[in-house]
Protein backbone atom coordinates (compact mmCIF):
# COMPACT_ATOMS: atom_id res chain seq x y z
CA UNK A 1 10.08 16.91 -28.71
CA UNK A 2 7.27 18.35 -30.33
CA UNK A 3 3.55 16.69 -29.86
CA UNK A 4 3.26 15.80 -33.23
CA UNK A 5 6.85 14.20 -32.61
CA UNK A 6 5.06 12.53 -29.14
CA UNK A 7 2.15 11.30 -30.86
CA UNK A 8 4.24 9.58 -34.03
CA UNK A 9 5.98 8.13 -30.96
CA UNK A 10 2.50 7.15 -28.72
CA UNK A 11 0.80 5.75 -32.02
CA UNK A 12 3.51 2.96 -32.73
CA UNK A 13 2.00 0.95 -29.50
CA UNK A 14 -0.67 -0.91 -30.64
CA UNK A 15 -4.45 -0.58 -30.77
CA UNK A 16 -6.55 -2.84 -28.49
CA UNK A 17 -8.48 -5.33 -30.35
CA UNK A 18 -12.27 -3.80 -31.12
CA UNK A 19 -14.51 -6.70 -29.49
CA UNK A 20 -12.37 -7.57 -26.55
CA UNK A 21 -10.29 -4.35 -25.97
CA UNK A 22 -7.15 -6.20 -25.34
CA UNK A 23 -3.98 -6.01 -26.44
CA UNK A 24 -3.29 -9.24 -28.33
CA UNK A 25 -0.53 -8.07 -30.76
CA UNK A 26 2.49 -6.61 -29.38
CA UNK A 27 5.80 -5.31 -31.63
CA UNK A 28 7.72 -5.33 -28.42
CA UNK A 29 10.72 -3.26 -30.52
CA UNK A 30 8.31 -0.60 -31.93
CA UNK A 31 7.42 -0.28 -28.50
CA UNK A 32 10.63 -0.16 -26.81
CA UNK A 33 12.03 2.45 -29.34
CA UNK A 34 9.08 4.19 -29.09
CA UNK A 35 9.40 4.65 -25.06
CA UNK A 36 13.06 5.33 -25.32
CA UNK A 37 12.56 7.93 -27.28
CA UNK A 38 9.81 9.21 -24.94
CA UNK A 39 12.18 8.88 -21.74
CA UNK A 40 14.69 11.22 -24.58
CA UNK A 41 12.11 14.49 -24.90
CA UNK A 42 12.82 14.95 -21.24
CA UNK A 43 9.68 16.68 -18.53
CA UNK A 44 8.19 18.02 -21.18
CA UNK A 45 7.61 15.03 -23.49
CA UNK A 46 6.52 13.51 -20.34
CA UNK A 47 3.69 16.18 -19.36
CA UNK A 48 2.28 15.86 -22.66
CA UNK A 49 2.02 12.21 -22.83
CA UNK A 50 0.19 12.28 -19.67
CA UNK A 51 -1.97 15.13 -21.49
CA UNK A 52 -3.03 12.10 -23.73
CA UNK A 53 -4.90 10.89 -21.25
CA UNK A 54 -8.40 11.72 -21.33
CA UNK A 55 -10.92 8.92 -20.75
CA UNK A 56 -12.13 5.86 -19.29
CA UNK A 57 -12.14 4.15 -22.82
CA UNK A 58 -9.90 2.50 -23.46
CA UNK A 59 -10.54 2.72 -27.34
CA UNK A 60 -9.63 6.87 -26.93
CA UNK A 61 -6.08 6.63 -24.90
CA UNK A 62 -5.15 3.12 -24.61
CA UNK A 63 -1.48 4.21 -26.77
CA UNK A 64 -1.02 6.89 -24.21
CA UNK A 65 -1.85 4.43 -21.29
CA UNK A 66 0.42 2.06 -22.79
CA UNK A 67 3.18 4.07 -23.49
CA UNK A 68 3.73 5.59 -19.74
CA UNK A 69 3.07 2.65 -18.22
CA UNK A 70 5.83 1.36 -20.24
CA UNK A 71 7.84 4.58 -19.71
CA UNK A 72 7.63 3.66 -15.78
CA UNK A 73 9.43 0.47 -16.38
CA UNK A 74 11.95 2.20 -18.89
CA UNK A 75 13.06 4.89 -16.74
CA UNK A 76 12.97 2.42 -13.36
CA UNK A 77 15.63 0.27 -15.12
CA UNK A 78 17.91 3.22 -16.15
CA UNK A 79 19.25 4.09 -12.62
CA UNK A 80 17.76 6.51 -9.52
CA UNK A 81 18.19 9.62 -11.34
CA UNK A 82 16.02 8.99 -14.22
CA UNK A 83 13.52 6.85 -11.55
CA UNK A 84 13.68 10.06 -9.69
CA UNK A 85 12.89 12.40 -12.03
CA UNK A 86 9.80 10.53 -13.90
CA UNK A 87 8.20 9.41 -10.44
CA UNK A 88 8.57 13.54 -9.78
CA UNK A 89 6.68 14.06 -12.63
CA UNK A 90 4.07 11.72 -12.55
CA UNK A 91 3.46 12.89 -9.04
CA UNK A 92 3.19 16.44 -9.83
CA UNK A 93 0.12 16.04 -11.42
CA UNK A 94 -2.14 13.70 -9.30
CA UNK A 95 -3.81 17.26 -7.92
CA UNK A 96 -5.12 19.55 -9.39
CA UNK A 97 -8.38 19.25 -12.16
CA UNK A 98 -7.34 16.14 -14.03
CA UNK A 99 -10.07 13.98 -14.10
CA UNK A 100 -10.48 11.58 -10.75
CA UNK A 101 -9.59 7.86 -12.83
CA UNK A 102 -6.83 9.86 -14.55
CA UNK A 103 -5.09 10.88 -11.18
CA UNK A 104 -5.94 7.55 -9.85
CA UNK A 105 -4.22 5.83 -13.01
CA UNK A 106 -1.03 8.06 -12.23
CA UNK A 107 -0.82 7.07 -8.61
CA UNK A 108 -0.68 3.59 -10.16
CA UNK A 109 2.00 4.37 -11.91
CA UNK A 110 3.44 5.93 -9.19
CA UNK A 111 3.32 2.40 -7.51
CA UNK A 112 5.98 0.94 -9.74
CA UNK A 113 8.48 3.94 -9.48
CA UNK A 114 8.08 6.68 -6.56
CA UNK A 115 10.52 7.29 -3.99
CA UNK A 116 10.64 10.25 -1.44
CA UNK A 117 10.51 12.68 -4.00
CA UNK A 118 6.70 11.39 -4.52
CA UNK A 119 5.86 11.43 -0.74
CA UNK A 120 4.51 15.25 -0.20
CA UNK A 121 2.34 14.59 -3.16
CA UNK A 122 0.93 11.54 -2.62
CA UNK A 123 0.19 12.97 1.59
CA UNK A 124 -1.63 15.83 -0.48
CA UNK A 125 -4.77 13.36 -1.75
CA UNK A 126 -4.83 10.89 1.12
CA UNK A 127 -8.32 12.13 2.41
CA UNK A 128 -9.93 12.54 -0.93
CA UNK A 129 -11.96 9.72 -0.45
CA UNK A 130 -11.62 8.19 -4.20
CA UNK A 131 -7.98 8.79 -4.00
CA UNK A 132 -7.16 7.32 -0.54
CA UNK A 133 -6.77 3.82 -1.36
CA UNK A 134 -4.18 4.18 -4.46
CA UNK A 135 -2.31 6.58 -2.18
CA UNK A 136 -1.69 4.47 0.68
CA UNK A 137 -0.55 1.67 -1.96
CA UNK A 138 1.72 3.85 -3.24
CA UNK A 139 2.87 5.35 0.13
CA UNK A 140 3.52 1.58 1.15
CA UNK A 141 5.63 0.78 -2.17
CA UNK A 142 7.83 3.64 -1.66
CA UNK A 143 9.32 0.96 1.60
CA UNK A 144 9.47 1.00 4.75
CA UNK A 145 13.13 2.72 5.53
CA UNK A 146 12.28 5.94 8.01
CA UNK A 147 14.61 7.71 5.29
CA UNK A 148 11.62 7.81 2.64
CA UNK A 149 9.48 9.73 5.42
CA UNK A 150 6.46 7.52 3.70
CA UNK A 151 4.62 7.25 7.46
CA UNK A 152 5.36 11.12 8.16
CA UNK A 153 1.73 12.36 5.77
CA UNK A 154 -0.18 9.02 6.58
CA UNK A 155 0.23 10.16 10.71
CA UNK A 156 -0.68 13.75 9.74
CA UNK A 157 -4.07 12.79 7.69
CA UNK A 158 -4.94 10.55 9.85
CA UNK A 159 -6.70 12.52 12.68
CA UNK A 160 -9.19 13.89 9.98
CA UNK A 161 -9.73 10.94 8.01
CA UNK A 162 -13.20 8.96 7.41
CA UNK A 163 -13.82 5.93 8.68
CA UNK A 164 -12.86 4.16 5.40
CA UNK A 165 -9.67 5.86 4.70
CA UNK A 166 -8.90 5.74 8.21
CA UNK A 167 -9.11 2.05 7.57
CA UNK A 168 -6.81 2.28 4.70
CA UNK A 169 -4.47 4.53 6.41
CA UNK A 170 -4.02 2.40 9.59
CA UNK A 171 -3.58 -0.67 7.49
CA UNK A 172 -0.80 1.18 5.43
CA UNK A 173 0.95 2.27 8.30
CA UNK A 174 0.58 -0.75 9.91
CA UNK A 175 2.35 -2.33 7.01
CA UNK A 176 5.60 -0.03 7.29
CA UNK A 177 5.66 -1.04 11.07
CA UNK A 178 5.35 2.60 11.98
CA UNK A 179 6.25 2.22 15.96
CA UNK A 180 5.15 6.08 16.37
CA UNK A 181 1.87 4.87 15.27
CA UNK A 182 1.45 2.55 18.07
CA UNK A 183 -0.81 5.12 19.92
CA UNK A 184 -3.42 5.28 17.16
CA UNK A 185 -3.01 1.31 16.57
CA UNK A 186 -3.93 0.60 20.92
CA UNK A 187 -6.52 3.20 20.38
CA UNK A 188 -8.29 1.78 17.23
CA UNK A 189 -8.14 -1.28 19.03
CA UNK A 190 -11.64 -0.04 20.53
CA UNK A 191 -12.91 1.43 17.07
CA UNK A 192 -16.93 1.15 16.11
CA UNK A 193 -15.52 -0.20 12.74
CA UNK A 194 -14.45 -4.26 12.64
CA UNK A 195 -12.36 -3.81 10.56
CA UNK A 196 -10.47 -1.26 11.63
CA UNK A 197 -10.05 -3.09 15.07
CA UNK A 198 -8.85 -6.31 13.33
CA UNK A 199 -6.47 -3.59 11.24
CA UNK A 200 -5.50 -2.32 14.35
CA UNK A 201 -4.67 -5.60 16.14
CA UNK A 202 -2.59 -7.19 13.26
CA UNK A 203 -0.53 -3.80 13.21
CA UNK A 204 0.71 -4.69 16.73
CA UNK A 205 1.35 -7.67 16.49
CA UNK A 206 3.23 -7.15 13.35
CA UNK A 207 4.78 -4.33 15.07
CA UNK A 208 5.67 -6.77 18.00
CA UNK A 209 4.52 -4.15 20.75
CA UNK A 210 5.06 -5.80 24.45
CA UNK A 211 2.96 -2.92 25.69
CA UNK A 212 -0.31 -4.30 23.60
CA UNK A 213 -0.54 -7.61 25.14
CA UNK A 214 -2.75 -6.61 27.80
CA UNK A 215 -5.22 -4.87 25.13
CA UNK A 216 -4.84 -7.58 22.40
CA UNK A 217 -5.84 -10.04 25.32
CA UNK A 218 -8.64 -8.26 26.47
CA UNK A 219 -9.93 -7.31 22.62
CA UNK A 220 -9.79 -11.37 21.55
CA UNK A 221 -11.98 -12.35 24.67
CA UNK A 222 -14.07 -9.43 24.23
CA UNK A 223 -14.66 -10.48 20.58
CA UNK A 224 -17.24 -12.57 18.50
CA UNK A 225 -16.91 -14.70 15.06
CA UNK A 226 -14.86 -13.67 12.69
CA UNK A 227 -13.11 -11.09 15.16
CA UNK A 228 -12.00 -13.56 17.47
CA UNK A 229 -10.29 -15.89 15.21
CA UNK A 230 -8.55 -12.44 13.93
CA UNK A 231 -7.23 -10.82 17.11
CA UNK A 232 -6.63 -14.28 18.50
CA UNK A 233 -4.33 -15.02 15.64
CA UNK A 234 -2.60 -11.34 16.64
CA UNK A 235 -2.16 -12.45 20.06
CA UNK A 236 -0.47 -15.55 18.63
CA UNK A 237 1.87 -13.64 16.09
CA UNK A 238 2.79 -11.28 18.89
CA UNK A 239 3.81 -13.61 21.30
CA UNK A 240 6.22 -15.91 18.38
CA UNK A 241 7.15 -11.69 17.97
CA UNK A 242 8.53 -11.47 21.37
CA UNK A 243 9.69 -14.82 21.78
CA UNK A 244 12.33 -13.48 19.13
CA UNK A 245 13.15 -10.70 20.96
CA UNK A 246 13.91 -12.63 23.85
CA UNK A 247 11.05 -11.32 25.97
CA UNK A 248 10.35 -14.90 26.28
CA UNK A 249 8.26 -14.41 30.00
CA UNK A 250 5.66 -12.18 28.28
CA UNK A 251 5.39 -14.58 25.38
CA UNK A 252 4.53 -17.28 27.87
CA UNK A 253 2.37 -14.82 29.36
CA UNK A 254 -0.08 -14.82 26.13
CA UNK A 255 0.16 -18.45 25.61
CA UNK A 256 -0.55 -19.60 29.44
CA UNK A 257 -3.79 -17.03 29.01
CA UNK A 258 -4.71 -18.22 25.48
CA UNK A 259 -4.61 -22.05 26.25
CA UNK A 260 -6.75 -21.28 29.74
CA UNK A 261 -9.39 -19.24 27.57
CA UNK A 262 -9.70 -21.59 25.12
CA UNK A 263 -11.10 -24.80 26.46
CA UNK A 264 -14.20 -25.70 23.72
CA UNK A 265 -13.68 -28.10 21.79
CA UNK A 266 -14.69 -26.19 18.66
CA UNK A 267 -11.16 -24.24 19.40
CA UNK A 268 -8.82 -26.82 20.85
CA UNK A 269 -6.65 -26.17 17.90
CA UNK A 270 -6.22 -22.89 19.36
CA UNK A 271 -4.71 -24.40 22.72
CA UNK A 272 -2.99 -26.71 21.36
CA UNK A 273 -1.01 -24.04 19.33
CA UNK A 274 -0.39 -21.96 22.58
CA UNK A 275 0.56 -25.16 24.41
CA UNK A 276 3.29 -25.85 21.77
CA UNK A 277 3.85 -22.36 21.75
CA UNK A 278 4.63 -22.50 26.11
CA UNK A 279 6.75 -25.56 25.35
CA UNK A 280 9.00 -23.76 22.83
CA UNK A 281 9.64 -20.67 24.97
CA UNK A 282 10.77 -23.23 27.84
């Protein structure tokens, strides 16, 4: 496919409407021809389309925008080997000297359809601090099956991240249940950052780590406001966690503590819900 064959093809999705810039009027068939025959040109069709895009307004590549987004869903729908070899694509060129918003449109993208292939790229911009954020979202699409090897560059950036996309990063790994992570999770427990403690709690007790409850404890009673209520809820989550597993004494453990601690009657509710909590694990 040439580029003047690409662009015939990119100008048959619509224009956004002038005032408004949105996208009001839709031939869905012009547009669905006009993205299979995208998907057809192969790499190289693909590489120029995402050559189209050059700017925040939407007035200048809004076709272009249109069409790969669309091109995503085409190709996702047409089986793992044409998934496979778009998401490659896409995520071949999210470094380099495209503009910032362009790479972070393409990690969008890269949302919908990346798989393992994706995962060395995506690891590559995790601690460019405008990048960080769209990376980890992707990184946590791609699932959370150890064969993707999606936690492998989140654990190896993390170490030199900033405090914000250390954030992110915890949060994302904390998501995929990443037991090697526990470590960092226990240690972040005792972070400067809020947030990143509250991050850090929730990711245990998602993670349903016996060998937290000590340190989840200790960080709830240790905690003020909106913290407490957070790390309290953890210690709750954790404890219905092991109750599962049929580590039912250490369950009993966190409720017995949290219905002592909590004896105001601004957080009753709290010991009531540990009480029940007692009951249940007998």
């Amino acid at each position: 496919m040439t580029k003047d064959e690409l662009l015939t093809q990119v100008n048959r999705f619509p224009d956004p409407e002038p005032k408004q810039m949105i996208l009001s009027v839709i031939d869905d068939k012009a547009c669905l021809d006009a993205t299979a025959a995208i998907h057809k040109g192969g790499r190289d069709a693909w590489l120029m389309l995402i050559d189209l895009l050059v700017d925040t307004d939407p007035a200048k590549d809004c076709k272009a925008r249109h069409a790969l987004h669309t091109l995503v869903h085409h190709a996702c729908g047409l089986g793992e080997k044409e998934r496979a070899a778009l998401a490659e694509t896409i995520a071949s060129q999210i470094t380099g000297s495209r503009a910032k918003e362009i790479r972070a449109f393409l990690i969008h993208q890269l949302r919908l359809c990346a798989g393992k292939e994706s995962v060395a790229a995506l690891g590559k911009v995790l601690l460019d601090e405008d990048l960080c954020d769209p990376a980890c979202a992707a990184l946590a699409s791609i699932g959370t099956s150890a064969s993707t090897g999606a936690a492998g560059p989140l654990q190896a950036a993390l170490p030199q991240a900033t405090a914000r996309q250390k954030l992110a990063i915890l949060q994302t790994l904390g998501y995929l249940s990443d037991i090697a992570s526990v470590p960092a999770f226990r240690a972040a427990l005792s972070d400067k950052d809020r947030d990143t403690r509250i991050v850090a709690g929730w990711s245990l007790s998602r993670i349903g780590d016996a060998g937290s409850v000590d340190l989840l404890l200790a960080r709830a009673e240790k905690s003020e406001g909106w913290e407490r209520t957070q790390q309290t809820k953890h210690c709750l989550v954790l404890a219905e966690k092991l109750a599962v597993a049929d580590t039912r004494d250490i369950a009993a453990r966190i409720y017995k503590t949290l219905a002592a601690r909590h004896s105001d009657p601004k957080e009753l509710y709290i010991k009531e819900a540990a009480e029940r909590g007692l009951k249940a694990v007998g």
